[in-house]
N, C-alpha and C. Protein backbone atom coordinates (compact mmCIF):
# COMPACT_ATOMS: atom_id res chain seq x y z
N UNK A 1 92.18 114.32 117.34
CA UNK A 1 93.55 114.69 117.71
C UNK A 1 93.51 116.01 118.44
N UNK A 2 93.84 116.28 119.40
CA UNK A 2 93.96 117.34 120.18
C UNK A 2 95.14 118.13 120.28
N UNK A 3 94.94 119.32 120.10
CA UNK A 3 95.86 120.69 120.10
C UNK A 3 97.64 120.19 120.56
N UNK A 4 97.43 119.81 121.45
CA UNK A 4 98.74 119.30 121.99
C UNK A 4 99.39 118.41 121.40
N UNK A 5 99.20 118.02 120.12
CA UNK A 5 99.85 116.70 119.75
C UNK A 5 99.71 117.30 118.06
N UNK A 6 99.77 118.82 117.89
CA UNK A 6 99.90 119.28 116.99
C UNK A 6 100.93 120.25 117.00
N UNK A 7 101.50 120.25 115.87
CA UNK A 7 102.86 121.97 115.34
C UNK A 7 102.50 122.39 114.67
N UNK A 8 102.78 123.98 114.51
CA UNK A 8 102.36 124.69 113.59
C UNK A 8 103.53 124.61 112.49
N UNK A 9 102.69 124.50 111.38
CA UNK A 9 103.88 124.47 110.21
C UNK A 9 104.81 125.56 109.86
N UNK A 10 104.45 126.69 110.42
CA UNK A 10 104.84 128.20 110.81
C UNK A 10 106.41 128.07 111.35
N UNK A 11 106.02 127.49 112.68
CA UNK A 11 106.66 127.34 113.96
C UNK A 11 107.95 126.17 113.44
N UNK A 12 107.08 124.95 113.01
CA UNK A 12 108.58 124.14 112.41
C UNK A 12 109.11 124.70 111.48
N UNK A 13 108.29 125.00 110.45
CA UNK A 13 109.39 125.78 109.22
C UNK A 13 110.50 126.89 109.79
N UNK A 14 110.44 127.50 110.71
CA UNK A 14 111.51 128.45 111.46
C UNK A 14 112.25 127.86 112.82
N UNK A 15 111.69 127.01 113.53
CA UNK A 15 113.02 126.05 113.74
C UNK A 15 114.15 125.28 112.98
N UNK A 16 113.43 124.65 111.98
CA UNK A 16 114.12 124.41 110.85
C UNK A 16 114.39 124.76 109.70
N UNK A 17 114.61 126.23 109.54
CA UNK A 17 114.79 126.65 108.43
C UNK A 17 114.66 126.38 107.36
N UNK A 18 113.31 126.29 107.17
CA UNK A 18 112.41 125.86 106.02
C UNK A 18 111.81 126.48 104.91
N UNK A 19 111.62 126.39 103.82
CA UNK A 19 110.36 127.20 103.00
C UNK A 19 109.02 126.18 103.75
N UNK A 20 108.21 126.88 103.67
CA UNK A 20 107.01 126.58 103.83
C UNK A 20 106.32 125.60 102.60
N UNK A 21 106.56 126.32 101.72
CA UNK A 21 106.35 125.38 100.46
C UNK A 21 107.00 123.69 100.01
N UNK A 22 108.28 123.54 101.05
CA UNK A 22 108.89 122.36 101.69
C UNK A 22 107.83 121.71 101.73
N UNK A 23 107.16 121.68 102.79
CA UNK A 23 106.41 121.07 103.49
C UNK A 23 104.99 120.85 102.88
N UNK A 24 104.63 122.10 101.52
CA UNK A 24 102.99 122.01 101.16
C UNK A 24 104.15 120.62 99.77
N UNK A 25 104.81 120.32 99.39
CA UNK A 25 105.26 120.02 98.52
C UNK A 25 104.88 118.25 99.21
N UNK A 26 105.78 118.00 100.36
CA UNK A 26 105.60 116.56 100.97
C UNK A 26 104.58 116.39 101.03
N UNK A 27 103.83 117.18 101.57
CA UNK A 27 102.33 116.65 101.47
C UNK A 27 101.59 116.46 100.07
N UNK A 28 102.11 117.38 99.18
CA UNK A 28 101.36 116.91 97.74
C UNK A 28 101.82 115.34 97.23
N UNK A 29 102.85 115.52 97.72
CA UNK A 29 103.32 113.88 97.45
C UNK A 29 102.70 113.13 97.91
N UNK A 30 102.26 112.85 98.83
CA UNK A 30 101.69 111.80 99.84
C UNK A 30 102.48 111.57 100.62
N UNK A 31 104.08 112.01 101.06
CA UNK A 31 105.17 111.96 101.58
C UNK A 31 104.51 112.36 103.63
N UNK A 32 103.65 112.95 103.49
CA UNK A 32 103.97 113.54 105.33
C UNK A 32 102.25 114.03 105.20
N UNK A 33 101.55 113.76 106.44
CA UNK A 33 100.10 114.51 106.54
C UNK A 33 100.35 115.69 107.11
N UNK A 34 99.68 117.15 106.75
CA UNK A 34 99.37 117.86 107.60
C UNK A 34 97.91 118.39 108.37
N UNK A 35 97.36 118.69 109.29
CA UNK A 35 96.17 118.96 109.77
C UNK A 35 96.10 120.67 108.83
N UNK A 36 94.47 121.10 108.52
CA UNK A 36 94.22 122.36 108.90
C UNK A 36 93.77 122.75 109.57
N UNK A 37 93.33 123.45 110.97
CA UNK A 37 92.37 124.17 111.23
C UNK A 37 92.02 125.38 111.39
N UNK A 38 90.94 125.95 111.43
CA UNK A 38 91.17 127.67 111.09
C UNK A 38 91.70 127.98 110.52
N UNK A 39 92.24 127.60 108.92
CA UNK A 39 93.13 128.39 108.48
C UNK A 39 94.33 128.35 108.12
N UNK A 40 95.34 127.58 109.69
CA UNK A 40 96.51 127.40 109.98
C UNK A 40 96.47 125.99 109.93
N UNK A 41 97.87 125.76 109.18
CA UNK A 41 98.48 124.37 108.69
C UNK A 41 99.12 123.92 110.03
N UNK A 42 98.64 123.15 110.20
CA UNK A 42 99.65 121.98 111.66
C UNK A 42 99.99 120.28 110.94
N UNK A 43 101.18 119.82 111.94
CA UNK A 43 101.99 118.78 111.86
C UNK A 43 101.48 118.02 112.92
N UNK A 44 100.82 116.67 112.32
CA UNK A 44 100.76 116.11 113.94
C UNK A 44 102.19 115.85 114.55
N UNK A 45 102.08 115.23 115.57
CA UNK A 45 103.25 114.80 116.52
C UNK A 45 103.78 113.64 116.12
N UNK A 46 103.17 112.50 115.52
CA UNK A 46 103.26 111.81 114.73
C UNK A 46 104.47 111.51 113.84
N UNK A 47 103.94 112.82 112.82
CA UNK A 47 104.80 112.95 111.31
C UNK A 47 106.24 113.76 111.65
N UNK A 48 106.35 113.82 113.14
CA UNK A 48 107.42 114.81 112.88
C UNK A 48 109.02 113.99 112.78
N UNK A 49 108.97 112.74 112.94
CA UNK A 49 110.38 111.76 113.14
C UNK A 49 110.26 111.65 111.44
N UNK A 50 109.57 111.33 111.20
CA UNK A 50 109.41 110.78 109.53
C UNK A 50 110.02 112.03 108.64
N UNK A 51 109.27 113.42 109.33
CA UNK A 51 109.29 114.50 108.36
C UNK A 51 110.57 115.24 108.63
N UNK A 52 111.29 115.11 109.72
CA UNK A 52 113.20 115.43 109.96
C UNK A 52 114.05 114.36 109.51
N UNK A 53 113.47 113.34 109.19
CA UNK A 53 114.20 112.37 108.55
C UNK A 53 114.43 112.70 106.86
N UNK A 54 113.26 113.50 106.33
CA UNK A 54 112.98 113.74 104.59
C UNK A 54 113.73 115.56 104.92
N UNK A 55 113.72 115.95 106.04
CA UNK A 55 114.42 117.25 105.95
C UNK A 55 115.98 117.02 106.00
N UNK A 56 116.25 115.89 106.60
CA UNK A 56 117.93 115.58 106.68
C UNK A 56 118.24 115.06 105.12
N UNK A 57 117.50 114.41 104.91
CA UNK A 57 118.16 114.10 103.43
C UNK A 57 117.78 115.38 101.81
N UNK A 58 116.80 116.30 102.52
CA UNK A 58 117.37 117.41 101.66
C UNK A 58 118.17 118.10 101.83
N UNK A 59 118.11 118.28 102.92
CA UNK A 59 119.65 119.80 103.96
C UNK A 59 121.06 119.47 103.46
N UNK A 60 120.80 118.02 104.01
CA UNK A 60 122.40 117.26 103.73
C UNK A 60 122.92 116.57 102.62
N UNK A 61 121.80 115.80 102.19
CA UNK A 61 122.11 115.21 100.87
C UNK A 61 121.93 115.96 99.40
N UNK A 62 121.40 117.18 99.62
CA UNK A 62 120.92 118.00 98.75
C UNK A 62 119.38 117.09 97.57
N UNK A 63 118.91 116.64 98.07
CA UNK A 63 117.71 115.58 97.49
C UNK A 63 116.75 116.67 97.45
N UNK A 64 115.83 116.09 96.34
CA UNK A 64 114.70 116.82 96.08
C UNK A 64 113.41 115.91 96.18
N UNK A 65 112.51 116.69 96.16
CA UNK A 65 111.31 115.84 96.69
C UNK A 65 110.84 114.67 95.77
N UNK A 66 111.33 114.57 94.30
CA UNK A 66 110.75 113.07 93.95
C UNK A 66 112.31 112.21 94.67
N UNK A 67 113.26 112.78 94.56
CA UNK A 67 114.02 111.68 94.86
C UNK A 67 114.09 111.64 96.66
N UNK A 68 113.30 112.22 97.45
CA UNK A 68 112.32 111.40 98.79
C UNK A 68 111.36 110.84 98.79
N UNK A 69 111.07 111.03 97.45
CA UNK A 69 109.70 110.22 97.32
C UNK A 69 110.49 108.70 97.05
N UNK A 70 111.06 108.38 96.71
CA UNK A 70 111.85 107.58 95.81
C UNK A 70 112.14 106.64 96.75
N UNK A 71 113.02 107.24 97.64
CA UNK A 71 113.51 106.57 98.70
C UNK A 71 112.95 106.47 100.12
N UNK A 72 111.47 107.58 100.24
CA UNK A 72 110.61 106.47 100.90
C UNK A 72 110.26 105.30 100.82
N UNK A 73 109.52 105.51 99.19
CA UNK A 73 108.99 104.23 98.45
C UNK A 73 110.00 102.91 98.95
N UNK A 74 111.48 102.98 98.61
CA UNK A 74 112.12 102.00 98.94
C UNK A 74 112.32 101.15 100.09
N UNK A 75 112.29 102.53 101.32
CA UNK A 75 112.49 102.18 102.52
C UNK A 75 111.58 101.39 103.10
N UNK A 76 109.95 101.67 102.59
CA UNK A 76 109.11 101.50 102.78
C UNK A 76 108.74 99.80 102.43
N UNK A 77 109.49 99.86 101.28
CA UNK A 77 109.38 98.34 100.59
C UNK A 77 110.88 97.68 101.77
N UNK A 78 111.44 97.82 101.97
CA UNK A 78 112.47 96.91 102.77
C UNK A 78 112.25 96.51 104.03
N UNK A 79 111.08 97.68 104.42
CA UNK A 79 110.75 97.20 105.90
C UNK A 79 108.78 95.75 105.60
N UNK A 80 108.50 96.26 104.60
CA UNK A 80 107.47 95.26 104.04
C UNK A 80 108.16 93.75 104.23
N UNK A 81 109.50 93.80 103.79
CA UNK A 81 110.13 93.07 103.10
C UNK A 81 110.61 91.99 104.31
N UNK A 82 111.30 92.79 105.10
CA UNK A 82 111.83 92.60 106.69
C UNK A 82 110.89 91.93 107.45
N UNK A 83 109.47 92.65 107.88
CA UNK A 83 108.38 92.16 108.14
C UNK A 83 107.67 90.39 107.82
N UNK A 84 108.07 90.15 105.98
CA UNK A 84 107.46 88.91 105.34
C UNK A 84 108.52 88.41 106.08
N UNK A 85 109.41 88.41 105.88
CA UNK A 85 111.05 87.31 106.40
C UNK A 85 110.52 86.87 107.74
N UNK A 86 110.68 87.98 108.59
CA UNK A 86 110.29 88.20 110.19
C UNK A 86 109.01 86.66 110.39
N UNK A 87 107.72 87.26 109.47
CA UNK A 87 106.83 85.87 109.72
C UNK A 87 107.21 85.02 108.97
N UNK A 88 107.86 84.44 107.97
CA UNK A 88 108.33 83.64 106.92
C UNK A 88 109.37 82.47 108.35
N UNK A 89 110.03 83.59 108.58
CA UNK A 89 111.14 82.43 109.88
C UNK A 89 110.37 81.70 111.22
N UNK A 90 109.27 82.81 111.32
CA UNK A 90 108.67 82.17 112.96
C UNK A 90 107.52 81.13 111.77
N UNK A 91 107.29 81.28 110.95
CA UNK A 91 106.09 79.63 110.80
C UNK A 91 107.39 78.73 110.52
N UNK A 92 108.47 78.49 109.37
CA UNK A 92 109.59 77.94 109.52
C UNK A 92 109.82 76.95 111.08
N UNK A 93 110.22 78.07 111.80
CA UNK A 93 110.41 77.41 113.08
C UNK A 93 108.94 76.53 113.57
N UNK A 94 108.06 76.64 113.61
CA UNK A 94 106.79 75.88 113.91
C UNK A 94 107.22 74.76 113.00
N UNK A 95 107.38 74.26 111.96
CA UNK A 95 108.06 72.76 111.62
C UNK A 95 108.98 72.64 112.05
N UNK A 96 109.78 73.30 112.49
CA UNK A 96 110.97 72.45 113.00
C UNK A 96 111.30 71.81 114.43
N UNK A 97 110.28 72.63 115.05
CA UNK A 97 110.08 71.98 116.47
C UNK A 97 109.44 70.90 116.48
């Protein structure tokens, strides 16, 4: 992964008015990856839709990190879920043609 397709966790935590510890917390979860190098904690480019999505539902919803953990887990299972249906209907349709 190359430099450019990394944030400093520095840099997002003060765009988004963050603790820093926010962010070492998601990652203890298994919730969001961060890179180290040298030292300094980076975000790939990646994790960052996923990881403003778990910052909107603490800012706004006032949620704490098991209950994002919670409702990853869920989200996570509905799109599993969405997915089986998704191939479940296209073999379906193969008998019915």
């Amino acid at each position: 992964m190359t430099a450019k397709h990394l944030i400093t966790a520095t840099d997002f935590c003060i765009y988004h008015q963050l603790e820093h510890s926010f962010i070492t917390d998601l990652q203890e979860a298994g919730l969001v990856e961060i890179t180290i190098v040298n030292n300094t904690t980076y975000i790939p480019e990646s994790e960052l839709q996923k990881l403003e999505r778990m910052i909107r539902l603490h800012n706004e919803l006032d949620i704490n990190v098991a209950g994002i953990e919670a409702i990853t887990h869920l989200l996570r299972r509905i799109e599993d879920i969405q997915e089986e249906m998704r191939l479940l209907r296209n073999n379906l349709k193969a008998y019915e043609d």
